[in-house]
C-alpha atoms as a PDB file:
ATOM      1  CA  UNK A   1     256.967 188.070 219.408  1.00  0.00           C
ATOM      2  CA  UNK A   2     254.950 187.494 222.636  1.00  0.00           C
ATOM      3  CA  UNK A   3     256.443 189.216 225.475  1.00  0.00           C
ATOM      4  CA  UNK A   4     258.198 186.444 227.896  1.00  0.00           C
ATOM      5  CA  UNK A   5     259.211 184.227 224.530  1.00  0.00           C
ATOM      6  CA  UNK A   6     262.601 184.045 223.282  1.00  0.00           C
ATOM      7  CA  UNK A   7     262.937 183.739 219.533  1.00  0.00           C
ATOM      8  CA  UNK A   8     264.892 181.201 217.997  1.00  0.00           C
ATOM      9  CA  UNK A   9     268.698 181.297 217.029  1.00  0.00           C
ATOM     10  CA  UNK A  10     269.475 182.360 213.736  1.00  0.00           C
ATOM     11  CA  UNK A  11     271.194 179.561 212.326  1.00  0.00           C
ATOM     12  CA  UNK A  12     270.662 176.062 211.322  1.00  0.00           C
ATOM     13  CA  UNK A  13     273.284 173.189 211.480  1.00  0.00           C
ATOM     14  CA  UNK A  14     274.605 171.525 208.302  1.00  0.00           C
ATOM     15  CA  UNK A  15     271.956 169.848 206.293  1.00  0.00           C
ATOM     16  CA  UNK A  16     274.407 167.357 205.913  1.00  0.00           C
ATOM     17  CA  UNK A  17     273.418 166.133 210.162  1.00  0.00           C
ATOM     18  CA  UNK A  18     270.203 164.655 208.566  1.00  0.00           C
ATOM     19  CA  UNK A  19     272.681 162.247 206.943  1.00  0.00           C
ATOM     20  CA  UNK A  20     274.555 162.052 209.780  1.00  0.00           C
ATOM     21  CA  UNK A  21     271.984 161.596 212.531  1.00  0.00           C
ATOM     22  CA  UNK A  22     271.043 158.781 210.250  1.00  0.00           C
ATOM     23  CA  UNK A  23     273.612 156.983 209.904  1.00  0.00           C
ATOM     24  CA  UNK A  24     274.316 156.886 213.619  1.00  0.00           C
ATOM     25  CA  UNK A  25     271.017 155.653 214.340  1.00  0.00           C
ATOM     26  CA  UNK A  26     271.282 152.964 211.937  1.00  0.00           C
ATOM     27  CA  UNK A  27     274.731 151.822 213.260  1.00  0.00           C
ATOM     28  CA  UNK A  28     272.986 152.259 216.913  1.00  0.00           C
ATOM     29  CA  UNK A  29     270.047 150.340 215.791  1.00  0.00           C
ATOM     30  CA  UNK A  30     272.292 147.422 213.957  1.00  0.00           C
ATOM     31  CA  UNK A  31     274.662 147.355 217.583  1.00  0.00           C
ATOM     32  CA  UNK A  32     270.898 146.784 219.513  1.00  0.00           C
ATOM     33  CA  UNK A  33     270.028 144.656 216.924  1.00  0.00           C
ATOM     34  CA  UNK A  34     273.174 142.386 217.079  1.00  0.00           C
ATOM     35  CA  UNK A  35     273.144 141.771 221.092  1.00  0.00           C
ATOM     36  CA  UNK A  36     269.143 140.629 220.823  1.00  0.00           C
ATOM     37  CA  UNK A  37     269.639 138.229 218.141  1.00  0.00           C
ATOM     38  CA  UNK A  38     272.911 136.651 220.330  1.00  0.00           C
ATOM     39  CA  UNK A  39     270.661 137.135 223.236  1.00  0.00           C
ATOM     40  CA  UNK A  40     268.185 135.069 221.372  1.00  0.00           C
ATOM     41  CA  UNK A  41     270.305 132.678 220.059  1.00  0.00           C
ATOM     42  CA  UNK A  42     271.660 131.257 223.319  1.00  0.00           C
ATOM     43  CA  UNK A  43     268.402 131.591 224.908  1.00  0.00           C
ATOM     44  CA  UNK A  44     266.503 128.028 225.150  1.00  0.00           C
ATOM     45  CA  UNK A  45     263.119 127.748 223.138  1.00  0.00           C
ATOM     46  CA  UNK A  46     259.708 127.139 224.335  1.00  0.00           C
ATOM     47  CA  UNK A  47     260.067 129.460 227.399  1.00  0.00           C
ATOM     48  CA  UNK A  48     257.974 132.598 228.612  1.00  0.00           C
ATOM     49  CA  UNK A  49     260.937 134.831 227.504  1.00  0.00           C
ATOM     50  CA  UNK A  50     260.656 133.631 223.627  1.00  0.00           C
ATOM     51  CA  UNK A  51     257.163 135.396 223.833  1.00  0.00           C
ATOM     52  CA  UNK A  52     258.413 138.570 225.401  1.00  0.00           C
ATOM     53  CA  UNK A  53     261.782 138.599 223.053  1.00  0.00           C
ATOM     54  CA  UNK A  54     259.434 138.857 220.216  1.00  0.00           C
ATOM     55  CA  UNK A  55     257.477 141.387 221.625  1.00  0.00           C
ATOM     56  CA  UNK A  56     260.897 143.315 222.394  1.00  0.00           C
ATOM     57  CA  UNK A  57     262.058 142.739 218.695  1.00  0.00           C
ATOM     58  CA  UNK A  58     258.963 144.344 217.615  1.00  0.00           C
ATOM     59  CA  UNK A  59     259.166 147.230 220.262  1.00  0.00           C
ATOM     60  CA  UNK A  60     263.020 147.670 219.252  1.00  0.00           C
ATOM     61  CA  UNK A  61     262.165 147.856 215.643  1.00  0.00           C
ATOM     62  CA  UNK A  62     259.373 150.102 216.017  1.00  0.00           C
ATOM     63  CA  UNK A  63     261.868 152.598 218.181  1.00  0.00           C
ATOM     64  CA  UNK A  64     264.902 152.370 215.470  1.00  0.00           C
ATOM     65  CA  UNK A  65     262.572 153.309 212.902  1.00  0.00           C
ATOM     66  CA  UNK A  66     261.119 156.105 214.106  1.00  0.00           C
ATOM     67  CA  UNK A  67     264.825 157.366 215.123  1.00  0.00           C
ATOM     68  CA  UNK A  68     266.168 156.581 211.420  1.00  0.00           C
ATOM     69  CA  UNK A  69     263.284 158.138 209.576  1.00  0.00           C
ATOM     70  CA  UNK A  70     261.683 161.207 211.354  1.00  0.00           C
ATOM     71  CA  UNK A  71     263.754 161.942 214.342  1.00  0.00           C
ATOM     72  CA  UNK A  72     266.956 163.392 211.632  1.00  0.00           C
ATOM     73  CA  UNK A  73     264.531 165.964 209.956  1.00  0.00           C
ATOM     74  CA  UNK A  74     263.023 167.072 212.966  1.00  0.00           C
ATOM     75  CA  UNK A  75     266.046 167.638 214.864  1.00  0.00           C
ATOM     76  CA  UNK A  76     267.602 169.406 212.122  1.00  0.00           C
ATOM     77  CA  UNK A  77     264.371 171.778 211.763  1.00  0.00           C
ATOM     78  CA  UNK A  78     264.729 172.100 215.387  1.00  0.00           C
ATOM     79  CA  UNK A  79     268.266 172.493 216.324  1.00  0.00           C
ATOM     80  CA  UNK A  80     269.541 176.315 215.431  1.00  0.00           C
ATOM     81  CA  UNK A  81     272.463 178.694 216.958  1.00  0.00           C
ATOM     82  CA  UNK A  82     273.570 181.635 217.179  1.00  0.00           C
ATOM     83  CA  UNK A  83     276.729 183.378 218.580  1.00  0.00           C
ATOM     84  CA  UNK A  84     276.670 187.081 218.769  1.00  0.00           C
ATOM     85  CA  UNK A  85     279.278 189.162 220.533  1.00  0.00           C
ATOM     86  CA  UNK A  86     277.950 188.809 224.050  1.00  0.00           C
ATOM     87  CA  UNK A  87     276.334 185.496 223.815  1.00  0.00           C
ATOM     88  CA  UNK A  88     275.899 181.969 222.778  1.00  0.00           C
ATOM     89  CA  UNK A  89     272.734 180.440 222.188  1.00  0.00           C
ATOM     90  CA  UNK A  90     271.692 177.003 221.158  1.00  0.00           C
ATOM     91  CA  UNK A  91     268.073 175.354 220.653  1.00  0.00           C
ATOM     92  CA  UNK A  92     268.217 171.281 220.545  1.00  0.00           C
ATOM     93  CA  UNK A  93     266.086 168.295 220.972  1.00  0.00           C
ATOM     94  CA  UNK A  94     263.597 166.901 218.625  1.00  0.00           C
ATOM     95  CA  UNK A  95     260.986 165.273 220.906  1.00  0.00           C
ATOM     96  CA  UNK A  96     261.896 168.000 223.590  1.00  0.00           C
ATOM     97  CA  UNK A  97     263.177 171.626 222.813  1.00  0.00           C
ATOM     98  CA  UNK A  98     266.100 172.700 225.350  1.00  0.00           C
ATOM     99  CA  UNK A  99     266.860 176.380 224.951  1.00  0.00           C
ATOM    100  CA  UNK A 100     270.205 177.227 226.339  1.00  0.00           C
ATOM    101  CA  UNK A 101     271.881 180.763 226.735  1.00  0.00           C
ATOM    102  CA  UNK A 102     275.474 181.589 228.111  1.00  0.00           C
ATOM    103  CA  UNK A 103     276.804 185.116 228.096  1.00  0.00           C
ATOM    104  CA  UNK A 104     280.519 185.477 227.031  1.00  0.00           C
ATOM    105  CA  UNK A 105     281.839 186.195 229.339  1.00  0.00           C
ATOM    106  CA  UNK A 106     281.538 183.227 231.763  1.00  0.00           C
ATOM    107  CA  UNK A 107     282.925 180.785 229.220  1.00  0.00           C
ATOM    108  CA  UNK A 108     285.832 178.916 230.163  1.00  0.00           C
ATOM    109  CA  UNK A 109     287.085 176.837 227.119  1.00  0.00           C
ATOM    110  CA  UNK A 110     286.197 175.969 223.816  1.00  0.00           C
ATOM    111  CA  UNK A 111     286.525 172.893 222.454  1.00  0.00           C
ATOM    112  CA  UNK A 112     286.031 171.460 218.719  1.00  0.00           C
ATOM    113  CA  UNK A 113     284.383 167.866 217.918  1.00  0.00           C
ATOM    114  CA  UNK A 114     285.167 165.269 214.953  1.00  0.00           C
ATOM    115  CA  UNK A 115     284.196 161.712 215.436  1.00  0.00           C
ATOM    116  CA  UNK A 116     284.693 159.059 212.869  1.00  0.00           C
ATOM    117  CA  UNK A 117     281.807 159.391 210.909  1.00  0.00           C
ATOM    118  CA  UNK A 118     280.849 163.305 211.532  1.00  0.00           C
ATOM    119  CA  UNK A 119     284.388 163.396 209.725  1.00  0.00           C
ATOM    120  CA  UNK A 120     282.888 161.337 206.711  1.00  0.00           C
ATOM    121  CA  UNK A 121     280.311 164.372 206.108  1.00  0.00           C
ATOM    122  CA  UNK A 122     282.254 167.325 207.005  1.00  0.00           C
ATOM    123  CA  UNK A 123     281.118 168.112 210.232  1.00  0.00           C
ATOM    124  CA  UNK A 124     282.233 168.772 214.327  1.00  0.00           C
ATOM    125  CA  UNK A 125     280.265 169.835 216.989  1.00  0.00           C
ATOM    126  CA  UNK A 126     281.889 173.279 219.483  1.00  0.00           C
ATOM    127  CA  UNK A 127     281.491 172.597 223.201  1.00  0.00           C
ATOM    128  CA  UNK A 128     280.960 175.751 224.899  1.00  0.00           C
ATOM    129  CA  UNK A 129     282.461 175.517 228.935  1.00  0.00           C
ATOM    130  CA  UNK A 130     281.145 177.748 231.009  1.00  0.00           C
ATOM    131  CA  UNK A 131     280.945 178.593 235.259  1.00  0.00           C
ATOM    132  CA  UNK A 132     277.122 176.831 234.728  1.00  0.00           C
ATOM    133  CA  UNK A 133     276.085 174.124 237.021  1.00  0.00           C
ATOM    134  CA  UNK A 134     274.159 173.315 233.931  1.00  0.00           C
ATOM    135  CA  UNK A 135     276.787 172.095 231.921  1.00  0.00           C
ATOM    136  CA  UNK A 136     278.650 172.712 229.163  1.00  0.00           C
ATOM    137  CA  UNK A 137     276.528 174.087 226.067  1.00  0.00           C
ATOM    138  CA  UNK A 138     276.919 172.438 222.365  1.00  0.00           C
ATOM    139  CA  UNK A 139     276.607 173.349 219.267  1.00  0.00           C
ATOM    140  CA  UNK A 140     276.371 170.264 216.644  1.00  0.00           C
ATOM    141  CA  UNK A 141     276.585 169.309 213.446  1.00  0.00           C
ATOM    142  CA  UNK A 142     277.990 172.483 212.183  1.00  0.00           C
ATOM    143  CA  UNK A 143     280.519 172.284 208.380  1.00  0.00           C
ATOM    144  CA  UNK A 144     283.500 171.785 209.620  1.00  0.00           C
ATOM    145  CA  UNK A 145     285.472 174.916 208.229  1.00  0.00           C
ATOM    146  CA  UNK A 146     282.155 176.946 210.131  1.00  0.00           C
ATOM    147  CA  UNK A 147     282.971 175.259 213.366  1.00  0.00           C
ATOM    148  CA  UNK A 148     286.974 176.500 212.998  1.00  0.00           C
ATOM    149  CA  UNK A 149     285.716 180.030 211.946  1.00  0.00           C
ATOM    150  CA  UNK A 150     282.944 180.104 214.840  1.00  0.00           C
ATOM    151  CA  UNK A 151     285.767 178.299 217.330  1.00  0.00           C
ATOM    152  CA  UNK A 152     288.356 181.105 216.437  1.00  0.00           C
ATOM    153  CA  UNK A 153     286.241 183.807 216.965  1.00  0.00           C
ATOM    154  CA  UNK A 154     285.122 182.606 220.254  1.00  0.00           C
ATOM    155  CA  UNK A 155     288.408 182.585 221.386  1.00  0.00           C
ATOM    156  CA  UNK A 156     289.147 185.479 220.179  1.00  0.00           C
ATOM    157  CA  UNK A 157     285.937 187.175 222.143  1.00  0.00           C
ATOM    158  CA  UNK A 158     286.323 185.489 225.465  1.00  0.00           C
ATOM    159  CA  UNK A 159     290.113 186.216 225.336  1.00  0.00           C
ATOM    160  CA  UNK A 160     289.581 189.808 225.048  1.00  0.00           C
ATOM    161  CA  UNK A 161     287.277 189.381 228.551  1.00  0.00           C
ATOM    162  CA  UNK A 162     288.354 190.595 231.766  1.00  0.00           C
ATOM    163  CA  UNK A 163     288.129 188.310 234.733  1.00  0.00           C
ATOM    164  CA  UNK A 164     288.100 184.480 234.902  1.00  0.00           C
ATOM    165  CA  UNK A 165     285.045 183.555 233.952  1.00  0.00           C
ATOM    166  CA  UNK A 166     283.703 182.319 237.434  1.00  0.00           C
END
């Protein structure tokens, strides 16, 4: 490893997300999808913007695409975590890669995830809170009985932790 590099986590998410991130692009690219054709439909014909809706039905389509079929794999070859006794560590993104780190002991809650359809495929995402202007950190897309066991034990870490977390 080169010096100055961090490795990558050691775990992957559920290879159920692929599913998952599919599906929600598809139901994000049917809800676009929906308010350009009513757009379109009360729109009058003949005018300079029936040339440029085209032109954004093509761009649109071109974009949902790409998120349905290759943006799923590649942020599930991407996206990896790891939680070790003194720290949490996350790598996300699929066009980007966003590397965050937060040592136990400045996390302040954590908090498990089900939506609608992550529940459909078995999954929930943990949101790590810490004393980081940065933000909260989050893993996703792990199996949900994972995500309990990984929640649990987090607890159980950061409770043992003197201090409070600031």
């Amino acid at each position: 490893m080169p010096h100055g590099r961090l490795r990558e986590p050691a775990h992957r998410v559920s290879p159920r997300a692929v599913r998952y991130w599919t599906v929600n692009s598809l139901i994000g690219g049917v809800v676009t999808w929906a308010v350009l054709f009513a757009v379109a439909w009360f729109l009058p014909e003949g005018r300079w913007w029936s040339t440029a809706l085209v032109w954004l039905f093509v761009v649109v389509m071109a974009v949902n695409v790409v998120e349905v079929v290759l943006e799923p794999a590649i942020r599930f070859r991407r996206t990896r975590w790891e939680v070790t006794g003194a720290r949490v560590f996350v790598q996300t993104g699929w066009l980007s890669r966003d590397q965050r780190i937060a040592p136990l002991s400045r996390v302040q809650t954590v908090d498990t995830h089900r939506g609608a359809v992550m529940r459909l495929y078995g999954l929930a995402n943990i949101t790590v809170t810490t004393a980081s202007a940065a933000g909260p950190i989050t893993i996703p897309c792990l199996d949900s009985d994972l995500a309990d066991r990984v929640t649990a034990d987090l607890a159980r870490i950061t409770g043992q932790a003197r201090g409070d977390a600031t």
